[in-house]
C-alpha atoms as a PDB file:
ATOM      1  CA  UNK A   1     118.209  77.934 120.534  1.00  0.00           C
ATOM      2  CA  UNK A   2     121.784  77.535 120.239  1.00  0.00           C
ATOM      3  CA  UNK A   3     122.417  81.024 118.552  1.00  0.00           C
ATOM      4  CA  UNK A   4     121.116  82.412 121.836  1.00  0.00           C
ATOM      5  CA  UNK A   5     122.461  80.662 124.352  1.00  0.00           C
ATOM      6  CA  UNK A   6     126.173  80.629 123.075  1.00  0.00           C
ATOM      7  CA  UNK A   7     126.513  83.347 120.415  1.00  0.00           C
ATOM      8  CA  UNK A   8     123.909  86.412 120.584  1.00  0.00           C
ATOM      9  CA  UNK A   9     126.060  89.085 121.836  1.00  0.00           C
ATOM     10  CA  UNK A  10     122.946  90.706 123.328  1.00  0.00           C
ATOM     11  CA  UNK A  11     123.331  88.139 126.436  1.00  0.00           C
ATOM     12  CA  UNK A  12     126.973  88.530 126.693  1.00  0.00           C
ATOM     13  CA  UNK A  13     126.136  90.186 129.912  1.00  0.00           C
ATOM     14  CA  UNK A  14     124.444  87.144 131.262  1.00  0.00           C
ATOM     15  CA  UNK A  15     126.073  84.046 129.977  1.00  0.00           C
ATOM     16  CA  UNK A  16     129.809  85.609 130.602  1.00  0.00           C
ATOM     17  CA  UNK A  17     129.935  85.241 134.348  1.00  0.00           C
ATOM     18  CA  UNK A  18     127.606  82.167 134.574  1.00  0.00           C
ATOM     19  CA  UNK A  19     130.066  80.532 131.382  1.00  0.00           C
ATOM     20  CA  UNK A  20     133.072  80.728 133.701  1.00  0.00           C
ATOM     21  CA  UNK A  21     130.964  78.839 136.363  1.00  0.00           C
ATOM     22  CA  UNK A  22     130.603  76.202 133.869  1.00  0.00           C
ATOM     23  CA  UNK A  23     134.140  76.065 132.853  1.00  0.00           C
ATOM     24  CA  UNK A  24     135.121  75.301 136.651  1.00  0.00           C
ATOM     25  CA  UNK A  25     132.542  72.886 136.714  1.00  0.00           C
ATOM     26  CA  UNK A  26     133.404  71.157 133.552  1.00  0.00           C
ATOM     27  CA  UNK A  27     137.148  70.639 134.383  1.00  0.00           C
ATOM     28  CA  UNK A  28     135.945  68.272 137.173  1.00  0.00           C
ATOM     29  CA  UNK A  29     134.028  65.817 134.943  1.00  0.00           C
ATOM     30  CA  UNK A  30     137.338  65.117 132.334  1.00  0.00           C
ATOM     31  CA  UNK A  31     135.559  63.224 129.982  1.00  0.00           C
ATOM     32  CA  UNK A  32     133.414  65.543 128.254  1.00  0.00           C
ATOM     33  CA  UNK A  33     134.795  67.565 125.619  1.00  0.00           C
ATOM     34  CA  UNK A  34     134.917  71.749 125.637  1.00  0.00           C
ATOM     35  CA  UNK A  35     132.157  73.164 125.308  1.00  0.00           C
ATOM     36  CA  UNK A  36     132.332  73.541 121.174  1.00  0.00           C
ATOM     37  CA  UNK A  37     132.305  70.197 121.110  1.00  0.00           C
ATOM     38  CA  UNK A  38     129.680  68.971 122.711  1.00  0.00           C
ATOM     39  CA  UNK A  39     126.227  67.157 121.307  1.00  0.00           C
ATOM     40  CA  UNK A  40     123.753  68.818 120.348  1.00  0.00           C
ATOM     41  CA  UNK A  41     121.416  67.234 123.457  1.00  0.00           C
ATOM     42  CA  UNK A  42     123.949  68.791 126.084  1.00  0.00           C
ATOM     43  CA  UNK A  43     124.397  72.468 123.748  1.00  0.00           C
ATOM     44  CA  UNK A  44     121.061  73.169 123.306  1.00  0.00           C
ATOM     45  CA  UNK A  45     118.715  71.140 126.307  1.00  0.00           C
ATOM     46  CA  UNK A  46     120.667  70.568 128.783  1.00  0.00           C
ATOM     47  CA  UNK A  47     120.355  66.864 128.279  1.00  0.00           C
ATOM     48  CA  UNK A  48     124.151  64.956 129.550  1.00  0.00           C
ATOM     49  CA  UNK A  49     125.103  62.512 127.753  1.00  0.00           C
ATOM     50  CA  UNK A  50     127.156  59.501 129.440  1.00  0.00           C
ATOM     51  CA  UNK A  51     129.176  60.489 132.515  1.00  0.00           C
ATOM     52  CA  UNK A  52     131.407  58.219 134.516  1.00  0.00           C
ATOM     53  CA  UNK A  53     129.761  56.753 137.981  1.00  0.00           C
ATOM     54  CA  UNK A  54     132.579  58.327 139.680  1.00  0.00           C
ATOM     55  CA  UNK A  55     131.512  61.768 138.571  1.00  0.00           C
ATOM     56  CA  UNK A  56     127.964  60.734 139.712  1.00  0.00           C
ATOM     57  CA  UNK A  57     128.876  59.744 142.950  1.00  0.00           C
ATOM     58  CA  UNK A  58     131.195  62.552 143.764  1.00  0.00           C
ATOM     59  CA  UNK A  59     128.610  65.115 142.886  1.00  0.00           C
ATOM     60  CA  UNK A  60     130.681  66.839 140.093  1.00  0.00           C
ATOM     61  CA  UNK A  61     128.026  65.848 137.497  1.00  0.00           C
ATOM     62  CA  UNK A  62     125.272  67.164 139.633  1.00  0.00           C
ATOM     63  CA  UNK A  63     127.617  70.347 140.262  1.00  0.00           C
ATOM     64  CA  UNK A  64     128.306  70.643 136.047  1.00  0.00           C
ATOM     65  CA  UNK A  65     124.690  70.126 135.029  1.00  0.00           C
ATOM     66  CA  UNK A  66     123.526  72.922 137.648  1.00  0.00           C
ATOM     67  CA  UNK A  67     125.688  75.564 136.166  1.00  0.00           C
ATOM     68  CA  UNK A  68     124.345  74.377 132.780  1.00  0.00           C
ATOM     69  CA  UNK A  69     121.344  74.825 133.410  1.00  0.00           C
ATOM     70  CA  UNK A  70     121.190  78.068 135.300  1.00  0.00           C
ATOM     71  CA  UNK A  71     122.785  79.590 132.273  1.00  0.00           C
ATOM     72  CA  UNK A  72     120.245  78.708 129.983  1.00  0.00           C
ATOM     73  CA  UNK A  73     117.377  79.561 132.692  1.00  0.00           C
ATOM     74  CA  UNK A  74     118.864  83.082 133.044  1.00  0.00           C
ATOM     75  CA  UNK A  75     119.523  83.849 129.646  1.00  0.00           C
ATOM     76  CA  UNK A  76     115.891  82.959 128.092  1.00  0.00           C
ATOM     77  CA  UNK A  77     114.868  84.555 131.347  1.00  0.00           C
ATOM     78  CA  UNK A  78     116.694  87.460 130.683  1.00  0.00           C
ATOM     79  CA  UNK A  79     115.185  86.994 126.858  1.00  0.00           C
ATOM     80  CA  UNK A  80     111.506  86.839 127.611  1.00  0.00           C
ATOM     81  CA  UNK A  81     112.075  90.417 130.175  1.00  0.00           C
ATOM     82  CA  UNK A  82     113.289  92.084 127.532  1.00  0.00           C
ATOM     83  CA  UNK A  83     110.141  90.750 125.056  1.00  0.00           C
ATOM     84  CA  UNK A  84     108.001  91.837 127.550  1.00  0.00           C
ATOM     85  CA  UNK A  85     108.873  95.572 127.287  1.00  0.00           C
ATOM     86  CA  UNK A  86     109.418  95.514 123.590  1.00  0.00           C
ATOM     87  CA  UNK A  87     106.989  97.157 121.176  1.00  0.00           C
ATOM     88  CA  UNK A  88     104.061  94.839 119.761  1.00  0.00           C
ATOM     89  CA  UNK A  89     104.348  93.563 116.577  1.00  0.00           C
ATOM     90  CA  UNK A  90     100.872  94.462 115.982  1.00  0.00           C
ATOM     91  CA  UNK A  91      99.821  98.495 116.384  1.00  0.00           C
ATOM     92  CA  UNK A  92      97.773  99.014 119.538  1.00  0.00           C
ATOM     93  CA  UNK A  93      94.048  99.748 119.535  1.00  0.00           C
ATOM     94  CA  UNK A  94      91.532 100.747 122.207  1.00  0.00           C
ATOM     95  CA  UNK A  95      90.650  97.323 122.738  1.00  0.00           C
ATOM     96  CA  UNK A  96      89.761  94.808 125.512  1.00  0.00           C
ATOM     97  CA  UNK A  97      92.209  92.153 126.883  1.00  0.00           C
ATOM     98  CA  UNK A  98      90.009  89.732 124.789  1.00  0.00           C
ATOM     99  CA  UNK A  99      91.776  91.335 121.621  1.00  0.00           C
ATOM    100  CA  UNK A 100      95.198  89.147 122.774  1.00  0.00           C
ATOM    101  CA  UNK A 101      93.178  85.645 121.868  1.00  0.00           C
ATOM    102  CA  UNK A 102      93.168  85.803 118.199  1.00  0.00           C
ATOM    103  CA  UNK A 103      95.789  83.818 117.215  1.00  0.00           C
ATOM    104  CA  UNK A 104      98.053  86.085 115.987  1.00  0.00           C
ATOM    105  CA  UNK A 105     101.092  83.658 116.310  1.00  0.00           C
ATOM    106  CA  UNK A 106     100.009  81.706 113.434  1.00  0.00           C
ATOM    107  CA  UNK A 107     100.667  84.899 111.219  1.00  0.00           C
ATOM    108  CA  UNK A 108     103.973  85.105 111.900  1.00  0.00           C
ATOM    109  CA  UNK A 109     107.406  82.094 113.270  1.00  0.00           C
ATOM    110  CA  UNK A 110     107.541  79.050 111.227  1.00  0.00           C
ATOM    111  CA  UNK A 111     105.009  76.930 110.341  1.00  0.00           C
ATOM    112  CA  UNK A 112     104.524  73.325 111.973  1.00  0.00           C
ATOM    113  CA  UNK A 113     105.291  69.703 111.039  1.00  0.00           C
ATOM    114  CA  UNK A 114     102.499  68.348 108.949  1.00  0.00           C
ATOM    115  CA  UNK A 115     101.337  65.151 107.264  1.00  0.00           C
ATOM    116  CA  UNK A 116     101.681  65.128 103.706  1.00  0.00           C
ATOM    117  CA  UNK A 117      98.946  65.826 101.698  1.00  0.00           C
ATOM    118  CA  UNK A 118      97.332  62.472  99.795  1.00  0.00           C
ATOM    119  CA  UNK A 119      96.471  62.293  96.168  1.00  0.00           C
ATOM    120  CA  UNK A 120      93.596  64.325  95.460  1.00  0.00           C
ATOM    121  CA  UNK A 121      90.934  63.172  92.478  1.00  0.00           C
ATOM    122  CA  UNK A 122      88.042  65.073  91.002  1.00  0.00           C
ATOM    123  CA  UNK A 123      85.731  64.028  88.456  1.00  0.00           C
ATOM    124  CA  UNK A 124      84.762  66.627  85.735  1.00  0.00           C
ATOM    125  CA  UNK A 125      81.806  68.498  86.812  1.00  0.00           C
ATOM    126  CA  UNK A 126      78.232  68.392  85.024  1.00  0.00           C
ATOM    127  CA  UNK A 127      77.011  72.100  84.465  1.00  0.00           C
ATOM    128  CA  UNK A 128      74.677  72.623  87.362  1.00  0.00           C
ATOM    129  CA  UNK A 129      77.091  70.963  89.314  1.00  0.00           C
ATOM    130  CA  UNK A 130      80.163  73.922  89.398  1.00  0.00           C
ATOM    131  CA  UNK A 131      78.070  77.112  87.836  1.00  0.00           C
ATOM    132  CA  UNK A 132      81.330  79.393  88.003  1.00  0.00           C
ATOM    133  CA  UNK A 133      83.982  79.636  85.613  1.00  0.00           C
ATOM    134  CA  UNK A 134      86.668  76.506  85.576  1.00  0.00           C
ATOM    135  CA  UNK A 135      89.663  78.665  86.412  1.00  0.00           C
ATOM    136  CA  UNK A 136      88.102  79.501  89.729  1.00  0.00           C
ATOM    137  CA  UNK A 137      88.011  75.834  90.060  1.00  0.00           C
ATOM    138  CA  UNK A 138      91.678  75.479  89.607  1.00  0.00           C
ATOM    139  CA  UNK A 139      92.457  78.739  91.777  1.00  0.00           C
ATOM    140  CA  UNK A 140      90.231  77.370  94.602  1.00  0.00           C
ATOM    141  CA  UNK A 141      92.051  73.498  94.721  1.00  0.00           C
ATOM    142  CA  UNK A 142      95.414  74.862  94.399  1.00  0.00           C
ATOM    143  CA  UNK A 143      94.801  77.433  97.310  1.00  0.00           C
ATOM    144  CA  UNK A 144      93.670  74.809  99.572  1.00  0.00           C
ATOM    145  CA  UNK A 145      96.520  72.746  99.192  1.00  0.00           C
ATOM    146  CA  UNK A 146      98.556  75.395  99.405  1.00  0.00           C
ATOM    147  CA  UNK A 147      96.885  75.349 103.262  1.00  0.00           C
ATOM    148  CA  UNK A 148      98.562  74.394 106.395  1.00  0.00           C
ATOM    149  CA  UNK A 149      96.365  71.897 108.911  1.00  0.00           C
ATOM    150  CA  UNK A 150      98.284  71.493 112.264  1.00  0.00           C
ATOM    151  CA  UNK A 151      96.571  69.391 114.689  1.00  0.00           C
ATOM    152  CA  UNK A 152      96.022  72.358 116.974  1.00  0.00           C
ATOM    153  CA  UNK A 153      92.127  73.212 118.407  1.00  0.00           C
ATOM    154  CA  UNK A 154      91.065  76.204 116.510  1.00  0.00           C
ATOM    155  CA  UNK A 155      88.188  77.260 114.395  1.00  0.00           C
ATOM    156  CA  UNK A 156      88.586  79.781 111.198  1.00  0.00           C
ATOM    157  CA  UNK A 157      85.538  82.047 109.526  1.00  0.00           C
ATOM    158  CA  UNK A 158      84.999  81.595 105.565  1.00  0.00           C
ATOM    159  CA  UNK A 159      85.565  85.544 106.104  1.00  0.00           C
ATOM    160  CA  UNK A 160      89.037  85.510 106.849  1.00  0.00           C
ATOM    161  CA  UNK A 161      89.394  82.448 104.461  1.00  0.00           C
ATOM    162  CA  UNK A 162      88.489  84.514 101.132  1.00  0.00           C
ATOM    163  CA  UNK A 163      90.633  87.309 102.283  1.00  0.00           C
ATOM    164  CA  UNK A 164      93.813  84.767 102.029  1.00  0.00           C
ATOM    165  CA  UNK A 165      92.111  82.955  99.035  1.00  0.00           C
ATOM    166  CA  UNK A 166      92.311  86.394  97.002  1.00  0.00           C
ATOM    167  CA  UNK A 167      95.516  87.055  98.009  1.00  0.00           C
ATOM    168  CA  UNK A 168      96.916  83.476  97.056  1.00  0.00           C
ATOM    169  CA  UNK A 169      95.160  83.408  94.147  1.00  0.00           C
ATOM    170  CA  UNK A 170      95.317  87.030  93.425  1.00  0.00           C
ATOM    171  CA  UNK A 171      91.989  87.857  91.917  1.00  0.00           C
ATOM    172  CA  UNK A 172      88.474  88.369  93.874  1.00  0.00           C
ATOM    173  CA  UNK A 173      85.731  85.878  94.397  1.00  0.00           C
ATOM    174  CA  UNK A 174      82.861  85.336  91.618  1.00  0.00           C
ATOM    175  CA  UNK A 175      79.268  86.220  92.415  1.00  0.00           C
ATOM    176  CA  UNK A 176      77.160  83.660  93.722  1.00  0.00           C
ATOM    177  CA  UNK A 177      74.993  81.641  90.510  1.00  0.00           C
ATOM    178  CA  UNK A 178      71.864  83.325  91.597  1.00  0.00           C
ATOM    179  CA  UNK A 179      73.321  86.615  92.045  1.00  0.00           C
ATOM    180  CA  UNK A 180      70.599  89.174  90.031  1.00  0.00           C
ATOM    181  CA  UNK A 181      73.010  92.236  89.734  1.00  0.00           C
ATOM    182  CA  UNK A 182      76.701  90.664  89.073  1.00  0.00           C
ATOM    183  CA  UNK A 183      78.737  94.575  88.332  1.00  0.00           C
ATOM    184  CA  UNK A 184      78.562  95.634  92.174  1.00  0.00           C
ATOM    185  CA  UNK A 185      81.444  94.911  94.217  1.00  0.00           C
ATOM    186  CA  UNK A 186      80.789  91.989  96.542  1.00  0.00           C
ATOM    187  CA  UNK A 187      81.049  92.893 100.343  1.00  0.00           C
ATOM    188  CA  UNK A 188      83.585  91.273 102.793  1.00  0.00           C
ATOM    189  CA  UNK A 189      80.514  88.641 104.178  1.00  0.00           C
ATOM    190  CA  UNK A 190      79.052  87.826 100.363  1.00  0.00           C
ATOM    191  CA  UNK A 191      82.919  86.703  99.396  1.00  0.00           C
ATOM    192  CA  UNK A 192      82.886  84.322 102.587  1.00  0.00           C
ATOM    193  CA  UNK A 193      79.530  82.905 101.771  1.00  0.00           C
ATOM    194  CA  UNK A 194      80.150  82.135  98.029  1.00  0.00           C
ATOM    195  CA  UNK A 195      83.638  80.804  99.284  1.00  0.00           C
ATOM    196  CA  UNK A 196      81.407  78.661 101.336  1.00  0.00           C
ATOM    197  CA  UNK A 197      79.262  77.563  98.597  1.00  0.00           C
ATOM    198  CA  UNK A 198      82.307  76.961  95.958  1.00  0.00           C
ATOM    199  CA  UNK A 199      84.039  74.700  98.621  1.00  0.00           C
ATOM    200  CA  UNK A 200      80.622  72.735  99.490  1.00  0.00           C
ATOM    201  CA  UNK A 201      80.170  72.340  95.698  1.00  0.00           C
ATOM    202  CA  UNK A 202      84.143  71.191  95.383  1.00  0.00           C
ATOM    203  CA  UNK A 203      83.585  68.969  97.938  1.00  0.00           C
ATOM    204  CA  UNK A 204      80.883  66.598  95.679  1.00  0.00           C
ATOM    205  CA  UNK A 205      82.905  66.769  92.954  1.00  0.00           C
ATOM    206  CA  UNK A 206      85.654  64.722  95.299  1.00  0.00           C
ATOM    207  CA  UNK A 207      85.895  61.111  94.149  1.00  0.00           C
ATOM    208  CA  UNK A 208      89.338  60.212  96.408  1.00  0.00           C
ATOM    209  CA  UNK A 209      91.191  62.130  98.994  1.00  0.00           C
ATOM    210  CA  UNK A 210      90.309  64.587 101.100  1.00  0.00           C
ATOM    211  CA  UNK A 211      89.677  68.103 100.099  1.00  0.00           C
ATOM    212  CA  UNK A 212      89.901  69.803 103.540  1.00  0.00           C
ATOM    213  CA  UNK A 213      90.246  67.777 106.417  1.00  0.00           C
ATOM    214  CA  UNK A 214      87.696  70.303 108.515  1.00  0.00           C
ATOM    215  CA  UNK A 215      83.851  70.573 109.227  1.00  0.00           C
ATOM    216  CA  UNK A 216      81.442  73.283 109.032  1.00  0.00           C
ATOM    217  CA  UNK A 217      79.988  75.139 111.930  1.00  0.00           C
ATOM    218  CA  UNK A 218      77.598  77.498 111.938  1.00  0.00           C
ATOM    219  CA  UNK A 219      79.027  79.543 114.885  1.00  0.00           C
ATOM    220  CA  UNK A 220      82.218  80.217 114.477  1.00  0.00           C
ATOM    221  CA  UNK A 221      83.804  82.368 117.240  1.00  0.00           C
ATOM    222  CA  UNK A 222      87.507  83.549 116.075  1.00  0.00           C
ATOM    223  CA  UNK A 223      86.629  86.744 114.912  1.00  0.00           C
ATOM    224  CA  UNK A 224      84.900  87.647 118.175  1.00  0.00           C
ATOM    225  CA  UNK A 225      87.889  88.854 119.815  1.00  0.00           C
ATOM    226  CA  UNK A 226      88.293  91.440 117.654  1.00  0.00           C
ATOM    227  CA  UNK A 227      84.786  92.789 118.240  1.00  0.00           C
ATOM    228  CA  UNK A 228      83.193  90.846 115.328  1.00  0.00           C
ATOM    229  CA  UNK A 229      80.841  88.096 115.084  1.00  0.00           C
ATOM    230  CA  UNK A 230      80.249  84.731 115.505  1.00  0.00           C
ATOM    231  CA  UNK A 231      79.559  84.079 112.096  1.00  0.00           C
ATOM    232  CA  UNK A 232      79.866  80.379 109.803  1.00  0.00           C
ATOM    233  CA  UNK A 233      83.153  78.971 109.288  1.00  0.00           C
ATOM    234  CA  UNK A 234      85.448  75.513 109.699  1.00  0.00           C
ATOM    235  CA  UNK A 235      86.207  73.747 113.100  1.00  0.00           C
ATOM    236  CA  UNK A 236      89.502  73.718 112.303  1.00  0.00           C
ATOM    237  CA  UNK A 237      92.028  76.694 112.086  1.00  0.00           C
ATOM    238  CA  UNK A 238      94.768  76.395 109.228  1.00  0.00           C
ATOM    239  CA  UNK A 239      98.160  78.619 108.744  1.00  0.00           C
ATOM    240  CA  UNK A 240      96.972  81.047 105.615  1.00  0.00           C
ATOM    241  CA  UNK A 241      98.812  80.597 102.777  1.00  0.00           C
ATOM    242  CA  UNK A 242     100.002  84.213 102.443  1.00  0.00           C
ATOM    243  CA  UNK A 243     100.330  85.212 105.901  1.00  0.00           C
ATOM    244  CA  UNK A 244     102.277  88.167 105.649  1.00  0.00           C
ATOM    245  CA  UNK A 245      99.280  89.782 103.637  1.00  0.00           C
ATOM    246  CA  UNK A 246      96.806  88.519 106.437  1.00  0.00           C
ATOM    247  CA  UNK A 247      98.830  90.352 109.111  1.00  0.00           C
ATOM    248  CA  UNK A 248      97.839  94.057 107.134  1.00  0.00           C
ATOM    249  CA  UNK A 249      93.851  92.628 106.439  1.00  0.00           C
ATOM    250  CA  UNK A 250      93.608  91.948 110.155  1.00  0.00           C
ATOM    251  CA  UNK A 251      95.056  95.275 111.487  1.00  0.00           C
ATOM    252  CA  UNK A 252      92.354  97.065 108.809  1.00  0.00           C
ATOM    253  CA  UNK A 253      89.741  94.477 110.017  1.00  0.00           C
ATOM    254  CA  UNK A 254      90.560  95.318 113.994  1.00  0.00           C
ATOM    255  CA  UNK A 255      90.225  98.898 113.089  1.00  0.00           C
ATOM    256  CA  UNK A 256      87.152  98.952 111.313  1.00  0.00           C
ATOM    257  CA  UNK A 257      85.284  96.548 114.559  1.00  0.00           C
ATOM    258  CA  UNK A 258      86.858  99.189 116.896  1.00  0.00           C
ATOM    259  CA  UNK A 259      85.279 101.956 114.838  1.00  0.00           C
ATOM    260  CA  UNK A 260      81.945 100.072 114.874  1.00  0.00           C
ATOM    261  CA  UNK A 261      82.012  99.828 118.568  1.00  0.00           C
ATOM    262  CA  UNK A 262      83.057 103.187 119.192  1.00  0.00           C
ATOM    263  CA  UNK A 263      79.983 104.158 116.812  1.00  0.00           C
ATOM    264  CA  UNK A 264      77.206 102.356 118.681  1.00  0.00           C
ATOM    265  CA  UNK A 265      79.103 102.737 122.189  1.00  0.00           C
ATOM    266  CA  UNK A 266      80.779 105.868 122.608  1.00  0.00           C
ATOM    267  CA  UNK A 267      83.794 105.823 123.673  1.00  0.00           C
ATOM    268  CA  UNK A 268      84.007 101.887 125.209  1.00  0.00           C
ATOM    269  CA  UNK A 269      82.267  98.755 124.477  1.00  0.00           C
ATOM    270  CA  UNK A 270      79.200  97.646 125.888  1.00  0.00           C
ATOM    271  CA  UNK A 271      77.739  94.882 125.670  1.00  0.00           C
ATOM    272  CA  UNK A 272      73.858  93.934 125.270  1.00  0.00           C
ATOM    273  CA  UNK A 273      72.306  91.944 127.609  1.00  0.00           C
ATOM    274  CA  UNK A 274      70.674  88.670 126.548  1.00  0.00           C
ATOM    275  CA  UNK A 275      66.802  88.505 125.886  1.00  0.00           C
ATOM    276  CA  UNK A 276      65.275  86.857 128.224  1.00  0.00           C
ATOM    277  CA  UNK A 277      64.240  83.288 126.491  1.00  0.00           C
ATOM    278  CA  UNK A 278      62.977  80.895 129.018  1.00  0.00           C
ATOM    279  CA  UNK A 279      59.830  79.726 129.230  1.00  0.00           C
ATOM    280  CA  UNK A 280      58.581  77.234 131.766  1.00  0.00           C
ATOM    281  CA  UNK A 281      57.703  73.475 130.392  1.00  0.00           C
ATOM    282  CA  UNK A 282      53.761  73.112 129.790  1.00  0.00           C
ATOM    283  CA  UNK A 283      52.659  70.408 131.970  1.00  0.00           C
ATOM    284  CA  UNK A 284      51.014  66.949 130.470  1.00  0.00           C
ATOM    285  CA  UNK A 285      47.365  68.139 130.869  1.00  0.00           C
ATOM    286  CA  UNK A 286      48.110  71.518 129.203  1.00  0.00           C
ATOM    287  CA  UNK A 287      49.924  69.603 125.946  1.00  0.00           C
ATOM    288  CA  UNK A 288      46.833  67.020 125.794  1.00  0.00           C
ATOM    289  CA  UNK A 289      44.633  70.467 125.349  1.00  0.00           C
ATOM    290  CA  UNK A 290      46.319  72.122 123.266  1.00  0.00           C
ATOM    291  CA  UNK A 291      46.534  69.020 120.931  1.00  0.00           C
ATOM    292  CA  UNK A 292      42.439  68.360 121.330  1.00  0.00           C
ATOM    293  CA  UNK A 293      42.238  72.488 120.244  1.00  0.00           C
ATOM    294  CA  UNK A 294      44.139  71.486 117.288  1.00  0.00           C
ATOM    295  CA  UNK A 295      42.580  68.495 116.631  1.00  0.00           C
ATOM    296  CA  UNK A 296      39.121  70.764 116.959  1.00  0.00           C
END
């Protein structure tokens, strides 16, 4: 914040004029300090610190934190224009406005505060217990600690989450235990299903901590967006662990749903109607027949 309000030279054009404002302003409240000087509150919120009651009552400090302020207004102001009419950081597609609720800011900016992660024990596993190698074992903890859990509302596909487990760990997911043929390439839905299966199989082995502090859901809807489906996943929506890598998997994944739509639609999307499902309650009389047919 403060490198843009007082030293990007790209809003020299808008904090110049509007800084001598302040200047005028400041010389009437004499016990602040320049403007280098000031606290941190005051340089980058806004937020005075103590001023004398004269200043108050005289309306200089009124007069000092309005020119303040309007500086910083019109220089994010002048900030979030300019973003506006800057190119995406994600390539375009022939998509729908629903495209822009993926949560594509979690691939990119810093990542948020967090609680530490607890001690974490496993007891050795029994052989039909963890039917996969141990290594994937190891690769699979160490990914999901490597996992960021904000307390944000969200909900994340085991799809997306063995595209970032490969690239953490940097080897694709086993075949499923019962798998008959295990030399084919797995698709993109059988990696998210056995990554389902290895972390519901983790999960037992867990005799303290917590492994993953999310829940399964059948439905799982942040894929839809992007023209996919609502397939099983987590009700809760971590930052990958290699997000940089995610960015490139999603623009291949948008391009490949587009290219599905545009196969069964034409040229736009179109969306099926729903069956229609209801069916009217049976009344007492007809459920006391129906049981007496059965009972016949």
């Amino acid at each position: 914040e403060e490198h843009i309000l007082w030293h990007c030279v790209a809003w020299d054009h808008v904090r110049d004029p509007l800084l001598a404002l302040v200047h005028t302003a400041l010389s009437q409240v004499p016990e602040l300090p320049p403007p280098g000087q000031w606290p941190a509150c005051l340089r980058r919120c806004g937020l005075a610190p103590k001023i004398s009651t004269e200043a108050i009552k005289s309306g200089a400090a009124f007069t000092f934190l309005r020119a303040v302020h309007s500086m910083y207004v019109c220089i994010i102001a002048a900030r979030k224009k300019r973003d506006a009419h800057s190119p995406s950081i994600f390539a375009g597609y022939r998509l729908s406005q629903q495209v822009r609720q993926y949560p594509y800011q979690q691939l990119v900016g810093p990542l948020p505060q967090t609680v530490a992660h607890g001690a974490l024990t496993l007891r050795t596993p029994k052989g039909h217990e963890w039917k996969w190698e141990k290594s994937f074992l190891a690769d699979l903890l160490g990914w999901l600690r490597a996992l960021t859990w904000p307390e944000e509302p969200g909900t994340v596909t085991f799809l997306e989450l063995a595209i970032d487990f490969e690239e953490f760990a940097q080897r694709t997911l086993p075949h499923a235990p019962q798998a008959k043929y295990a030399g084919h390439t797995l698709s993109l839905q059988e990696r998210g299903r056995v990554l389902r299966l290895a972390m519901s199989s983790a999960q037992r082995l867990v005799t303290s901590g917590q492994l993953h502090p999310a829940g399964m859901v059948t439905r799982c809807g942040s894929l839809v967006p992007l023209g996919g489906p609502a397939i099983c996943g987590l009700n809760k929506r971590p930052y990958f662990a290699r997000r940089e890598a995610m960015i490139s998997h999603i623009r291949k994944l948008v391009q490949y749903c587009e290219e599905q739509w545009v196969a069964k639609a034409g040229t736009h999307r179109t969306h099926a109607l729903r069956p229609y499902t209801y069916r009217p309650r049976k009344t007492a009389a007809e459920i006391e027949t129906h049981r007496l047919h059965r009972a016949l």
